[in-house]
Protein backbone atom coordinates (compact mmCIF):
# COMPACT_ATOMS: atom_id res chain seq x y z
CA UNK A 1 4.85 7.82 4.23
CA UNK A 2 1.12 6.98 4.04
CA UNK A 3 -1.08 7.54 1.24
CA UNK A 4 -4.38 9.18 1.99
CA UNK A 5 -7.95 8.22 0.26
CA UNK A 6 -8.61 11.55 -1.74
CA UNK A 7 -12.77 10.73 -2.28
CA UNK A 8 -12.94 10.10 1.83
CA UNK A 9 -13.99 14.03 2.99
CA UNK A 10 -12.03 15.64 5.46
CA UNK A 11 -14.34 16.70 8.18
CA UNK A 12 -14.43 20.89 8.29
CA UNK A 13 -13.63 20.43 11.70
CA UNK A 14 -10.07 18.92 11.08
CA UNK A 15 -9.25 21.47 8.20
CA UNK A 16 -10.33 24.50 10.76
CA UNK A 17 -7.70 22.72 12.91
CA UNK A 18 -5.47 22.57 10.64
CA UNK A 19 -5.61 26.29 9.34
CA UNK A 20 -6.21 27.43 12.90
CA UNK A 21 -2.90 26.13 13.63
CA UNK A 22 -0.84 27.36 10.92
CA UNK A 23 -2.03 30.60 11.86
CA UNK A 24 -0.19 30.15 15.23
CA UNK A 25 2.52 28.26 14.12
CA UNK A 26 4.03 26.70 11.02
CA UNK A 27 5.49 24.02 13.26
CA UNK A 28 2.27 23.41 14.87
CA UNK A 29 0.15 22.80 11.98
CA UNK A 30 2.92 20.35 10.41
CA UNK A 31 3.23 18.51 13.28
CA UNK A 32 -0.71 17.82 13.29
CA UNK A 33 -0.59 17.34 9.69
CA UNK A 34 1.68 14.63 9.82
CA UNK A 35 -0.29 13.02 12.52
CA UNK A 36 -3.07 13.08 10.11
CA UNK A 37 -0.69 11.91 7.39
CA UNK A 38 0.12 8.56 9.40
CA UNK A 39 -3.05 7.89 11.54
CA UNK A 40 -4.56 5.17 9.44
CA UNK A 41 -8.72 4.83 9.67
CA UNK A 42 -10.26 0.87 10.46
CA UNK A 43 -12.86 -0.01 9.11
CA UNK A 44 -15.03 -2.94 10.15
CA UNK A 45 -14.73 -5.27 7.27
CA UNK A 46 -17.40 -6.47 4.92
CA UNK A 47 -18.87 -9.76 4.72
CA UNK A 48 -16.90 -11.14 1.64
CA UNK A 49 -14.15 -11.04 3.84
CA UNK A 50 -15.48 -13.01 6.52
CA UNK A 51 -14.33 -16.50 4.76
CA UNK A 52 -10.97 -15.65 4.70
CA UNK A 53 -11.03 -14.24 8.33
CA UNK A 54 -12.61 -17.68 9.36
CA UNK A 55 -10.32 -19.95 7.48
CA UNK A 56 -7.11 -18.72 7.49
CA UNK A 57 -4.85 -19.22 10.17
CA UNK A 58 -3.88 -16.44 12.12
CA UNK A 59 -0.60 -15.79 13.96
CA UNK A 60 1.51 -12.67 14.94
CA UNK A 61 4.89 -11.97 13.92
CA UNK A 62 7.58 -9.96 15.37
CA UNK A 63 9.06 -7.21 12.98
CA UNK A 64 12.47 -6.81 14.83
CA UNK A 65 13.55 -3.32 12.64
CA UNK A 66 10.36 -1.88 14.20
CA UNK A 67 10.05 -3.29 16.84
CA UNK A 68 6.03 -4.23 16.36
CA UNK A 69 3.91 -7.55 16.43
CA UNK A 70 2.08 -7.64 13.24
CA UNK A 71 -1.04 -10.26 12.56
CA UNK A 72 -0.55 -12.32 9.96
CA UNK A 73 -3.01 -14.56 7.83
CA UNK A 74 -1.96 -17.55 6.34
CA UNK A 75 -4.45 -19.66 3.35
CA UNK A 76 -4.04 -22.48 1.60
CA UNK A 77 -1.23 -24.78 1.96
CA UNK A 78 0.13 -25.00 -1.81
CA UNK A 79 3.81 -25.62 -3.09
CA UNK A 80 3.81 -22.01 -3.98
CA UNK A 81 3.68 -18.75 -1.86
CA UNK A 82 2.15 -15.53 -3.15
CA UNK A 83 2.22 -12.81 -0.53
CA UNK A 84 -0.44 -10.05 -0.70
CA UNK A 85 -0.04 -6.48 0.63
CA UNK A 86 -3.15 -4.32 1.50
CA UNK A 87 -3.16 -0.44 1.17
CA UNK A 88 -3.48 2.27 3.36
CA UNK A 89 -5.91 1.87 5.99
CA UNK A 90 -7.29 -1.79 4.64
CA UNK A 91 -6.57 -4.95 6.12
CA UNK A 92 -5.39 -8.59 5.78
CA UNK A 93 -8.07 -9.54 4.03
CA UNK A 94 -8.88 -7.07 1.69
CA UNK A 95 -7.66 -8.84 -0.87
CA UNK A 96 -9.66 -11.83 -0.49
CA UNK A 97 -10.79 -12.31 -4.18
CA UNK A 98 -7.76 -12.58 -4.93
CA UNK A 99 -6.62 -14.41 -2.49
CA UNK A 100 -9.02 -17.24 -3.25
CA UNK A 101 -8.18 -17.31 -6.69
CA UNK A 102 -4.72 -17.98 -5.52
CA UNK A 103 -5.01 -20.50 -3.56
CA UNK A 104 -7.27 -22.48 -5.89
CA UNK A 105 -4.45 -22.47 -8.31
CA UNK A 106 -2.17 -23.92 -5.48
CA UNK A 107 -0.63 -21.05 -3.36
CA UNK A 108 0.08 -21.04 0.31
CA UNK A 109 -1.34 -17.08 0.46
CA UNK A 110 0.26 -14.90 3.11
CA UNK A 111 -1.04 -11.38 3.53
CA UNK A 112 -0.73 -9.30 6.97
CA UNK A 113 -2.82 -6.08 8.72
CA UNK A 114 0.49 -3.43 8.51
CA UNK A 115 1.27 -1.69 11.43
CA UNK A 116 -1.65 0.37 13.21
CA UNK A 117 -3.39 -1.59 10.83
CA UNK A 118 -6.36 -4.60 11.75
CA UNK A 119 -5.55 -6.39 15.18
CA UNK A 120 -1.83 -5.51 14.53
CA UNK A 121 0.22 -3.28 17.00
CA UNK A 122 0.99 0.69 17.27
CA UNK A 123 -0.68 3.86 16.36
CA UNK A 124 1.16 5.24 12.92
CA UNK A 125 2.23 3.56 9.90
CA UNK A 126 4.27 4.56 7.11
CA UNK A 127 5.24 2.64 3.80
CA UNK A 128 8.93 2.56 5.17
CA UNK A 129 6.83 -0.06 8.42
CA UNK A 130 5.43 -2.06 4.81
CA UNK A 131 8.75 -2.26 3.32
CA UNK A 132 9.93 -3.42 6.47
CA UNK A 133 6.49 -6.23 7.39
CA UNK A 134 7.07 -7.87 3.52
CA UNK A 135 11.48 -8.03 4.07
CA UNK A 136 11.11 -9.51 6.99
CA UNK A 137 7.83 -12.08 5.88
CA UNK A 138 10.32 -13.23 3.09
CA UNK A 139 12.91 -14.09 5.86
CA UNK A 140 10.20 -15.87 7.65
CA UNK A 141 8.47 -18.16 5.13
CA UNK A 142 11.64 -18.57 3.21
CA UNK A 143 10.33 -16.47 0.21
CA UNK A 144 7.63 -15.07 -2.17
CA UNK A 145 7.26 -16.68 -5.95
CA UNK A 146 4.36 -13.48 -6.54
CA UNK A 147 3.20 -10.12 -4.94
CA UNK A 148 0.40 -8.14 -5.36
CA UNK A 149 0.23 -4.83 -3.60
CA UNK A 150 -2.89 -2.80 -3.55
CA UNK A 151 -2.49 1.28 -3.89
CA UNK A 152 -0.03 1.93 -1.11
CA UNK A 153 0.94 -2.10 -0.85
CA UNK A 154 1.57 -2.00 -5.11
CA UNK A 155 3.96 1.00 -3.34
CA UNK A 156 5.57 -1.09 -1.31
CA UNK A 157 6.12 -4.10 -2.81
CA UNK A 158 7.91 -1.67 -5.86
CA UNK A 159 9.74 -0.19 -3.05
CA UNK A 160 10.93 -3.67 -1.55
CA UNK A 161 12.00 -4.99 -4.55
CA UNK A 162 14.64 -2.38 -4.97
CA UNK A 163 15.53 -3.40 -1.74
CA UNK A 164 15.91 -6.91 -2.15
CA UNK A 165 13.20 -8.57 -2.14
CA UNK A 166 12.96 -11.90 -4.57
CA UNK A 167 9.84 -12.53 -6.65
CA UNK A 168 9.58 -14.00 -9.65
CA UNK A 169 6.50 -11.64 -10.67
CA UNK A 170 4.92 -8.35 -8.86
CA UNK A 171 1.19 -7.52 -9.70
CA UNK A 172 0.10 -3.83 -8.14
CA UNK A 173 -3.28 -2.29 -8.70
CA UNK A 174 -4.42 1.04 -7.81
CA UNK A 175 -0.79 1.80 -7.29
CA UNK A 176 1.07 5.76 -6.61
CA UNK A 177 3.70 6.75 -8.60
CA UNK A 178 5.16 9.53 -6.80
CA UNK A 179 5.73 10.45 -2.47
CA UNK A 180 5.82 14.20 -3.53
CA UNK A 181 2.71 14.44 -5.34
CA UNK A 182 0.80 12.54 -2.26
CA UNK A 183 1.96 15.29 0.37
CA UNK A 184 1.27 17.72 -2.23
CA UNK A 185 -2.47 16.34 -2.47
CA UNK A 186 -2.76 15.52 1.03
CA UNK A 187 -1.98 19.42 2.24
CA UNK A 188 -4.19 20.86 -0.56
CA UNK A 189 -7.03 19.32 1.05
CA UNK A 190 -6.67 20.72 4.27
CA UNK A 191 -6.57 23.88 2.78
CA UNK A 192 -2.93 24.66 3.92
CA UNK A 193 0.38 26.54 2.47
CA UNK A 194 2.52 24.32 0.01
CA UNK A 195 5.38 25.73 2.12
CA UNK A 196 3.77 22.63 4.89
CA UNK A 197 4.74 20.25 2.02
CA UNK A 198 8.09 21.43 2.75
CA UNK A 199 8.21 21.04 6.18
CA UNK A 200 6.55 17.43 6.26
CA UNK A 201 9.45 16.34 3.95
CA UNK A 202 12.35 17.66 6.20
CA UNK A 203 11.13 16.03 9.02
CA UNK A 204 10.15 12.77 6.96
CA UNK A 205 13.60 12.76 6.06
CA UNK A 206 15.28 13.13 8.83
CA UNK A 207 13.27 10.38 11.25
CA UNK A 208 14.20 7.95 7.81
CA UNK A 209 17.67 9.39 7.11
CA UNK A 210 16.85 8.96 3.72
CA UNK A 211 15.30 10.65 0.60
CA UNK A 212 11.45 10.77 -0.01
CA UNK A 213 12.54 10.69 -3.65
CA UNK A 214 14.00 7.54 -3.12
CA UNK A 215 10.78 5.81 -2.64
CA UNK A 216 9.19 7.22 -5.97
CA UNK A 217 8.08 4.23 -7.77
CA UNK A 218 8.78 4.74 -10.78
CA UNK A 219 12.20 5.47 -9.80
CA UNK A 220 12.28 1.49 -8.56
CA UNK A 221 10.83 0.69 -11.83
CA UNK A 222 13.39 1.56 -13.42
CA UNK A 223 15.50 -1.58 -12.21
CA UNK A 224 13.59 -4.50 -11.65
CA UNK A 225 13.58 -6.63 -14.14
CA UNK A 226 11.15 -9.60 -13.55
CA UNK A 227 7.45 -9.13 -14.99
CA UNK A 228 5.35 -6.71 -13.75
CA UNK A 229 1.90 -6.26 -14.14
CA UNK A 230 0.28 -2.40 -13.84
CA UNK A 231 -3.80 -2.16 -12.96
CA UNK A 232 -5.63 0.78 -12.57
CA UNK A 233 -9.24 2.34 -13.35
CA UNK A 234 -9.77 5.35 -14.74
CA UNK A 235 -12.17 6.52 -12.42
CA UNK A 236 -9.98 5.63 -9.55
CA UNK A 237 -10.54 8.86 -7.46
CA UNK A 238 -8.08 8.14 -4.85
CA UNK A 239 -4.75 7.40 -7.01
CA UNK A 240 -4.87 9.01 -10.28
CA UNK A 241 -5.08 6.73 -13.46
CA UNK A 242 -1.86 8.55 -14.89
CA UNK A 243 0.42 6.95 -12.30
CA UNK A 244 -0.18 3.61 -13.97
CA UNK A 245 1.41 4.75 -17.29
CA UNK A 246 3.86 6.44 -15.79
CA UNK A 247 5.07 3.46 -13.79
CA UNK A 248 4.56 1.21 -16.59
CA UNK A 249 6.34 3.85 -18.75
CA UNK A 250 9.74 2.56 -16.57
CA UNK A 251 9.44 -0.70 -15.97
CA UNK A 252 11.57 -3.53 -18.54
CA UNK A 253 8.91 -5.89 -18.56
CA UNK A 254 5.34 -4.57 -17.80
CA UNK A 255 1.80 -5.57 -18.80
CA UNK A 256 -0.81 -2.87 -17.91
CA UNK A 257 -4.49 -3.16 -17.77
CA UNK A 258 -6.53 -0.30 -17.51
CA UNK A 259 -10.16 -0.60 -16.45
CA UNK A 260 -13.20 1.68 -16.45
CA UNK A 261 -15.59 2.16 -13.46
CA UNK A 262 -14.24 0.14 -10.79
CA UNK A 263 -12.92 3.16 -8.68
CA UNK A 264 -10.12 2.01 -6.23
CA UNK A 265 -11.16 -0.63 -4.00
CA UNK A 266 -14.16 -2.38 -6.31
CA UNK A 267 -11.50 -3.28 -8.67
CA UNK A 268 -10.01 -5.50 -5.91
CA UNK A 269 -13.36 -8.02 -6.42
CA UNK A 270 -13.81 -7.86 -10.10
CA UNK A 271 -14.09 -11.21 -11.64
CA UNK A 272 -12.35 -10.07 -15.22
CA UNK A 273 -9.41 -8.59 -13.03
CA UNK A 274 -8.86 -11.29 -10.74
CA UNK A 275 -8.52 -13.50 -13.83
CA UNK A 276 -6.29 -11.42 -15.45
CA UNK A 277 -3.85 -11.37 -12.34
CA UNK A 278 -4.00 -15.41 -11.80
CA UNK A 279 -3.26 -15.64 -15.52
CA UNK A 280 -0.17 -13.55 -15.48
CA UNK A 281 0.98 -15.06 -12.14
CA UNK A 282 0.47 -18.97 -13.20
């Protein structure tokens, strides 16, 4: 499961593909749609990034339930460990604003490039490959006191918490609320059948041997009980601004903070919000 940026255009090119395809064959067109789905795009990072690229170290770690090498940055050198998780087709050190904050209030900050992702290995990457990255980073640096996950990383550390993982607070921004409604969104812009939807899911389902429902966050909301903090803008045009209250709508202990104008990604580097998350994790 990936989760696709709904203000990047998809070139007419692909979605003549696409429809091209389905005209020959349902199974055809799925199949390339789901290549689509999982084919993240790199992008060279921006400057802000570069201190964090410079400075932290950098080593790889072996995933062994997927059987991929994944590059891993590690900053600051603090008691406490705070692990960040990027979103769908960003990068280590996306979250460097944040990350500095962190570590100037004493965290060792680990954050990773997900599989197919930055320098890390392989070609596709779903949010069952995050789950998977942050379970086994726990294991390796002997645990996490915060999270924050960004859009499809907020996703994933929800996700991972159901499934274990120990935090003592969980901060997502941008975050989706719903697998269903992403394929839903994702084929609608590629101009296909909702009877693709469908199709995608079945075969989702079988390669995970497991429900898509089952990684609805708001669904894993539902049970966690330590402190979670919900941020979204309302012009975010790549996750809509209603997933935040929904989430927040299920969890026991939320805080929410809605912004205006910071789209998706700017939100990341805002000064207000990166105070707001050290706050609430210190």
């Amino acid at each position: 499961m990936s989760q696709k940026n709904t203000n990047q255009e998809i070139p007419s090119s692909i979605i003549k593909t696409a429809q091209f395809l389905e005209k020959l064959s349902p199974k055809l067109a799925t199949d390339f749609a789901i290549k689509l789905f999982t084919t993240p795009l790199k992008h060279k990072p921006p400057k802000r990034e570069e201190p964090m690229e410079q400075n932290a170290k950098q080593i790889f770690v072996h995933i062994p339930k997927i059987n991929k090498k994944i590059r891993v940055f590690e900053y600051g050198n603090g008691p406490r460990k705070a692990l960040l998780v990027h979103g769908w087709s960003g990068r280590g050190t996306q979250l460097v604003s944040i990350a500095e904050a962190l570590r100037k209030e004493g965290f060792a900050v680990i954050s990773f490039d997900a599989p197919a992702h930055g320098k890390s290995e392989g070609k596709v990457s779903y949010m069952t490959m995050f789950i998977e990255c942050i379970l086994e980073l726990e294991k390796v640096y002997g645990g996490f006191e915060v999270a924050v996950g960004h859009s499809l990383g907020g996703m994933s550390v929800m996700n991972s918490l159901k499934r274990g993982l120990t935090l003592q607070k969980a901060v997502i921004v941008g975050s989706g609320d719903v697998v269903h409604d992403i394929f839903e969104e994702f084929i609608s812009r590629l101009g296909l059948k909702p009877t693709i939807i469908d199709r995608m899911k079945k075969k989702f389902e079988k390669r995970f041997s497991d429900k898509l429902t089952n990684y609805d966050v708001f669904e894993a909301a539902k049970n966690i009980d330590i402190p979670v903090f919900v941020i979204h803008d309302t012009q975010d045009q790549d996750v809509p601004v209603e997933c935040a209250y929904h989430i927040y709508k299920h969890l026991k202990n939320g805080k929410l903070l809605i912004t205006e104008g910071l789209g998706h990604r700017k939100i990341l580097g805002d000064k207000t919000v990166v105070q707001e998350i050290v706050s609430f994790v210190v």
